[in-house]
C-alpha atoms as a PDB file:
ATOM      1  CA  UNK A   1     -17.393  20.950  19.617  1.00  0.00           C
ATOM      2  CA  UNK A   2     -20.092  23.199  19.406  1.00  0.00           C
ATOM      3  CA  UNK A   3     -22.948  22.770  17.406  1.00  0.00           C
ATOM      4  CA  UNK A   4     -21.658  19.257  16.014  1.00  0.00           C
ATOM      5  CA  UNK A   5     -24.027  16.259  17.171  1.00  0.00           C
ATOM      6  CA  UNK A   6     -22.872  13.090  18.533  1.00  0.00           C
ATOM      7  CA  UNK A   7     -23.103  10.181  17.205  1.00  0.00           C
ATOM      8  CA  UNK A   8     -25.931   7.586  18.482  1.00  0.00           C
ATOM      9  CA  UNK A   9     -24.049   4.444  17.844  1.00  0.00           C
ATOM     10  CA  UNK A  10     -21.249   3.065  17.576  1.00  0.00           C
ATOM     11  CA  UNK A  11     -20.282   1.431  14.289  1.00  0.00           C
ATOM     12  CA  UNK A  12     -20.347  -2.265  14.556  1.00  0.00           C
ATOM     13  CA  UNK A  13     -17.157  -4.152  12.425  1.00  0.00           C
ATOM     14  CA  UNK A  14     -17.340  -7.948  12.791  1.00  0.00           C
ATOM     15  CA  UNK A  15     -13.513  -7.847  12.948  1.00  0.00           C
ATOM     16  CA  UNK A  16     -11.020  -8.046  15.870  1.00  0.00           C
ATOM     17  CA  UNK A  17      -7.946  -6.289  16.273  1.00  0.00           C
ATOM     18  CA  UNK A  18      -6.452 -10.140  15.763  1.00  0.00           C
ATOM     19  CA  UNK A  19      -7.920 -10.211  12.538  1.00  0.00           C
ATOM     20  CA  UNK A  20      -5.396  -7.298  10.902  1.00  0.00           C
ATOM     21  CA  UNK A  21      -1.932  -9.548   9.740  1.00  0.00           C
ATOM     22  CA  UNK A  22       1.230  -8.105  11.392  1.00  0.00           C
ATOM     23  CA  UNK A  23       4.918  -8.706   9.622  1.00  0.00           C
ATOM     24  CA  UNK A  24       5.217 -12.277  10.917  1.00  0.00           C
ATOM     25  CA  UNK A  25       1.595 -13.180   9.199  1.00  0.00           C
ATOM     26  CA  UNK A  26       2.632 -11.407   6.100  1.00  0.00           C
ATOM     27  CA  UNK A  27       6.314 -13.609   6.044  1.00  0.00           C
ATOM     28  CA  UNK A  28       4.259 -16.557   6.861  1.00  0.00           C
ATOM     29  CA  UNK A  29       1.946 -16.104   3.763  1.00  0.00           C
ATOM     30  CA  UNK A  30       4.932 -15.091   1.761  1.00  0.00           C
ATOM     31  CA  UNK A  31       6.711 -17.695   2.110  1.00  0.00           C
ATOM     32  CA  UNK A  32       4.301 -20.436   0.729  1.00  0.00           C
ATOM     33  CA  UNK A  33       3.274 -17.845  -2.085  1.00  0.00           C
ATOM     34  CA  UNK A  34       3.164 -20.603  -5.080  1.00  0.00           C
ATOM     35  CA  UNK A  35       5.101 -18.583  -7.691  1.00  0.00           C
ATOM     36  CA  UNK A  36       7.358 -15.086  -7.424  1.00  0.00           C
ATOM     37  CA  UNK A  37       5.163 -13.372  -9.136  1.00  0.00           C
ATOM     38  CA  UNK A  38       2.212 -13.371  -6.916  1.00  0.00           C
ATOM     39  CA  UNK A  39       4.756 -13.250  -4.089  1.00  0.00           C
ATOM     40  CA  UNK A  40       6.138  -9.609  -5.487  1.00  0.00           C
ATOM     41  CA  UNK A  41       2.678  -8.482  -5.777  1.00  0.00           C
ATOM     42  CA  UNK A  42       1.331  -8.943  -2.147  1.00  0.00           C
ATOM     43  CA  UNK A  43       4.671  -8.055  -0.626  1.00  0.00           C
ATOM     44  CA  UNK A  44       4.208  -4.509  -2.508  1.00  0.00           C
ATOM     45  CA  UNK A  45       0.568  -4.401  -1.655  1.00  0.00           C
ATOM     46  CA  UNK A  46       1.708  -5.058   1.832  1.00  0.00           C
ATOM     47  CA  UNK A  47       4.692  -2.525   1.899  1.00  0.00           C
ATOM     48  CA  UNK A  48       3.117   0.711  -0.126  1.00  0.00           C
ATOM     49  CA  UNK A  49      -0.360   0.226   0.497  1.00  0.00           C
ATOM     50  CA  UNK A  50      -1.355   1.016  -3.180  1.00  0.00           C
ATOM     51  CA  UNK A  51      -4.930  -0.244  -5.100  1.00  0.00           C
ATOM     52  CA  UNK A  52      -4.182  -3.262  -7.153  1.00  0.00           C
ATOM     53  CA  UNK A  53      -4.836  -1.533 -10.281  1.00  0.00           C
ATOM     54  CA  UNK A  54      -1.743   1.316  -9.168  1.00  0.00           C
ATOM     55  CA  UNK A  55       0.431  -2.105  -8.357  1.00  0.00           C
ATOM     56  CA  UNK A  56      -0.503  -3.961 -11.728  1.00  0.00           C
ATOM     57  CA  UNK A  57       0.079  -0.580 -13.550  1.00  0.00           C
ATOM     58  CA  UNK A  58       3.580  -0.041 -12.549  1.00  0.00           C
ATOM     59  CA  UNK A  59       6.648  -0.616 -15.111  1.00  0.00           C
ATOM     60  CA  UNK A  60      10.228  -0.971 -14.009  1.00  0.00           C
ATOM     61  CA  UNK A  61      11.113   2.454 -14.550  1.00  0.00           C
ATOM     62  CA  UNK A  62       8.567   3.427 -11.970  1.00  0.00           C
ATOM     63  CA  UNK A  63      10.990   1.582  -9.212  1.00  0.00           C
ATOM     64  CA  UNK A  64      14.324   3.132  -7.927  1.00  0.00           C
ATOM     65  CA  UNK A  65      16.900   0.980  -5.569  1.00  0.00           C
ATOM     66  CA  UNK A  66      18.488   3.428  -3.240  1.00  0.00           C
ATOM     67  CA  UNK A  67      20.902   2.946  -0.202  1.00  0.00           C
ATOM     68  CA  UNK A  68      21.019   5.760   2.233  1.00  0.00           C
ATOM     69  CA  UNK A  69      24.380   6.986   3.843  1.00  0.00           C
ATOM     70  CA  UNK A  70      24.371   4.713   6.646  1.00  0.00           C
ATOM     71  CA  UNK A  71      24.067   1.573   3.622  1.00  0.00           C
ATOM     72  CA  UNK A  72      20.449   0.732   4.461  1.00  0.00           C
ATOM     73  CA  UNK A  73      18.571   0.124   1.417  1.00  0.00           C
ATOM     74  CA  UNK A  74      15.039   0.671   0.430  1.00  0.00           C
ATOM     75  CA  UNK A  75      13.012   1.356  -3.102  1.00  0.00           C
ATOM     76  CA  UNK A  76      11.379   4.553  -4.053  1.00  0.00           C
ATOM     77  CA  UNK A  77       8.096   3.491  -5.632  1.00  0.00           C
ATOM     78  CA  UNK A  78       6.335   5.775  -8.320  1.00  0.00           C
ATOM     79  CA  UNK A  79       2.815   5.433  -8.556  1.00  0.00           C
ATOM     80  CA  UNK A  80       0.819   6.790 -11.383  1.00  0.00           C
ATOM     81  CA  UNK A  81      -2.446   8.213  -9.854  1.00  0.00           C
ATOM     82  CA  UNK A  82      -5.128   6.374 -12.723  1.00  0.00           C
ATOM     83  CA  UNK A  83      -8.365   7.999 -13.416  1.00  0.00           C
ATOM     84  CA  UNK A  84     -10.271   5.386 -11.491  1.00  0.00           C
ATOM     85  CA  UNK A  85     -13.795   6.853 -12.863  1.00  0.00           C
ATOM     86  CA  UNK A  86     -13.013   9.607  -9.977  1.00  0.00           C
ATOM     87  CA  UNK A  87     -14.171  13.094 -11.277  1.00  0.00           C
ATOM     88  CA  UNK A  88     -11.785  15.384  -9.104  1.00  0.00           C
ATOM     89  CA  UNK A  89      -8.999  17.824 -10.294  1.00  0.00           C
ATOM     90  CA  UNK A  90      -5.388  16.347 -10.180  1.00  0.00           C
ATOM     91  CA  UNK A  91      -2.651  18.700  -9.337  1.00  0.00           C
ATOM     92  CA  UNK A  92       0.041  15.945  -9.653  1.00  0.00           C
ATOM     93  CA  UNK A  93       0.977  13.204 -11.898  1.00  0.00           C
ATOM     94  CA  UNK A  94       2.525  10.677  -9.436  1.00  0.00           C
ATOM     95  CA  UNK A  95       3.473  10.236  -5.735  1.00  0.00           C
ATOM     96  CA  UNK A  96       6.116   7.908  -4.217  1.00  0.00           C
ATOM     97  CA  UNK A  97       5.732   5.320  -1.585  1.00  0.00           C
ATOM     98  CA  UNK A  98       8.760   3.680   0.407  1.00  0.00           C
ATOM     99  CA  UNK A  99       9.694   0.166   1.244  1.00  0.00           C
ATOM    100  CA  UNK A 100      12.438  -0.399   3.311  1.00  0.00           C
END
Protein backbone atom coordinates (compact mmCIF):
# COMPACT_ATOMS: atom_id res chain seq x y z
CA UNK A 1 0.00 0.00 0.00
CA UNK A 2 1.11 3.24 -0.79
CA UNK A 3 1.82 5.78 1.53
CA UNK A 4 0.92 3.43 4.63
CA UNK A 5 4.11 2.71 6.91
CA UNK A 6 5.08 -0.57 8.18
CA UNK A 7 5.09 -1.57 11.22
CA UNK A 8 8.58 -1.79 13.26
CA UNK A 9 7.68 -4.65 15.47
CA UNK A 10 5.94 -7.23 15.85
CA UNK A 11 3.48 -7.40 18.73
CA UNK A 12 4.67 -9.69 21.39
CA UNK A 13 1.53 -12.01 23.14
CA UNK A 14 2.90 -14.32 25.85
CA UNK A 15 0.36 -16.88 24.57
CA UNK A 16 0.69 -19.96 22.28
CA UNK A 17 -1.60 -21.14 19.82
CA UNK A 18 -1.96 -24.22 22.60
CA UNK A 19 -3.13 -21.85 24.97
CA UNK A 20 -6.73 -21.07 22.99
CA UNK A 21 -9.30 -24.22 24.36
CA UNK A 22 -10.73 -26.20 21.38
CA UNK A 23 -14.30 -28.24 21.80
CA UNK A 24 -12.69 -31.15 23.66
CA UNK A 25 -11.14 -28.51 26.40
CA UNK A 26 -14.42 -26.77 26.57
CA UNK A 27 -16.40 -30.53 27.20
CA UNK A 28 -13.66 -31.28 29.55
CA UNK A 29 -14.31 -28.09 31.69
CA UNK A 30 -17.98 -28.60 31.23
CA UNK A 31 -18.28 -31.50 32.48
CA UNK A 32 -16.84 -30.92 36.06
CA UNK A 33 -18.73 -27.44 36.05
CA UNK A 34 -19.97 -27.69 39.92
CA UNK A 35 -23.60 -26.62 39.35
CA UNK A 36 -25.88 -26.15 35.89
CA UNK A 37 -25.99 -22.90 36.24
CA UNK A 38 -22.46 -21.91 35.80
CA UNK A 39 -22.32 -24.79 33.31
CA UNK A 40 -25.17 -22.92 30.97
CA UNK A 41 -23.29 -19.80 31.29
CA UNK A 42 -19.78 -20.78 29.91
CA UNK A 43 -21.27 -23.15 27.38
CA UNK A 44 -23.16 -19.89 25.93
CA UNK A 45 -20.11 -17.77 26.41
CA UNK A 46 -18.35 -20.47 24.53
CA UNK A 47 -21.01 -20.97 21.71
CA UNK A 48 -22.16 -17.09 20.90
CA UNK A 49 -19.23 -15.33 21.92
CA UNK A 50 -21.26 -12.57 23.76
CA UNK A 51 -19.78 -10.09 26.88
CA UNK A 52 -20.90 -11.49 30.14
CA UNK A 53 -23.03 -8.63 30.86
CA UNK A 54 -25.14 -9.49 27.15
CA UNK A 55 -25.18 -13.34 28.63
CA UNK A 56 -26.35 -12.34 32.28
CA UNK A 57 -28.87 -9.90 30.62
CA UNK A 58 -30.73 -12.36 28.60
CA UNK A 59 -34.42 -13.62 29.65
CA UNK A 60 -36.03 -16.71 28.23
CA UNK A 61 -37.90 -15.01 25.69
CA UNK A 62 -34.66 -13.87 24.19
CA UNK A 63 -33.96 -17.81 23.27
CA UNK A 64 -35.77 -19.68 20.37
CA UNK A 65 -35.37 -23.73 19.87
CA UNK A 66 -35.52 -24.36 16.19
CA UNK A 67 -34.98 -27.60 14.08
CA UNK A 68 -34.14 -27.07 10.49
CA UNK A 69 -35.67 -29.29 7.64
CA UNK A 70 -33.16 -31.89 7.72
CA UNK A 71 -34.19 -32.23 11.96
CA UNK A 72 -30.92 -30.68 13.16
CA UNK A 73 -31.54 -28.45 15.94
CA UNK A 74 -29.94 -25.32 17.14
CA UNK A 75 -31.13 -22.00 19.27
CA UNK A 76 -31.50 -18.57 17.89
CA UNK A 77 -30.04 -16.32 20.57
CA UNK A 78 -31.26 -12.59 20.93
CA UNK A 79 -28.92 -10.34 22.35
CA UNK A 80 -29.83 -6.94 23.56
CA UNK A 81 -26.93 -4.58 22.53
CA UNK A 82 -26.56 -2.62 26.39
CA UNK A 83 -25.24 0.82 26.50
CA UNK A 84 -21.95 -0.32 27.91
CA UNK A 85 -20.85 3.51 28.63
CA UNK A 86 -20.15 3.36 24.63
CA UNK A 87 -21.15 6.80 23.09
CA UNK A 88 -21.91 5.62 19.39
CA UNK A 89 -25.26 5.74 17.42
CA UNK A 90 -27.27 2.39 17.43
CA UNK A 91 -29.19 1.60 14.35
CA UNK A 92 -30.53 -1.71 15.84
CA UNK A 93 -31.98 -2.98 18.96
CA UNK A 94 -30.70 -6.61 18.98
CA UNK A 95 -28.72 -9.15 16.87
CA UNK A 96 -28.88 -12.98 16.98
CA UNK A 97 -26.15 -15.43 17.51
CA UNK A 98 -26.44 -19.32 16.70
CA UNK A 99 -25.59 -22.42 18.60
CA UNK A 100 -25.92 -25.50 17.02
Amino acid sequence: MIGVKRLSKREKTSYKPSDIWDETDVSVFLKYCPNKRDRCYYAMAFDISARPAEILSLRIKDIKFCVTDNDEQYVEVRIPILNLGIDTAKTEDHFYGLVQ
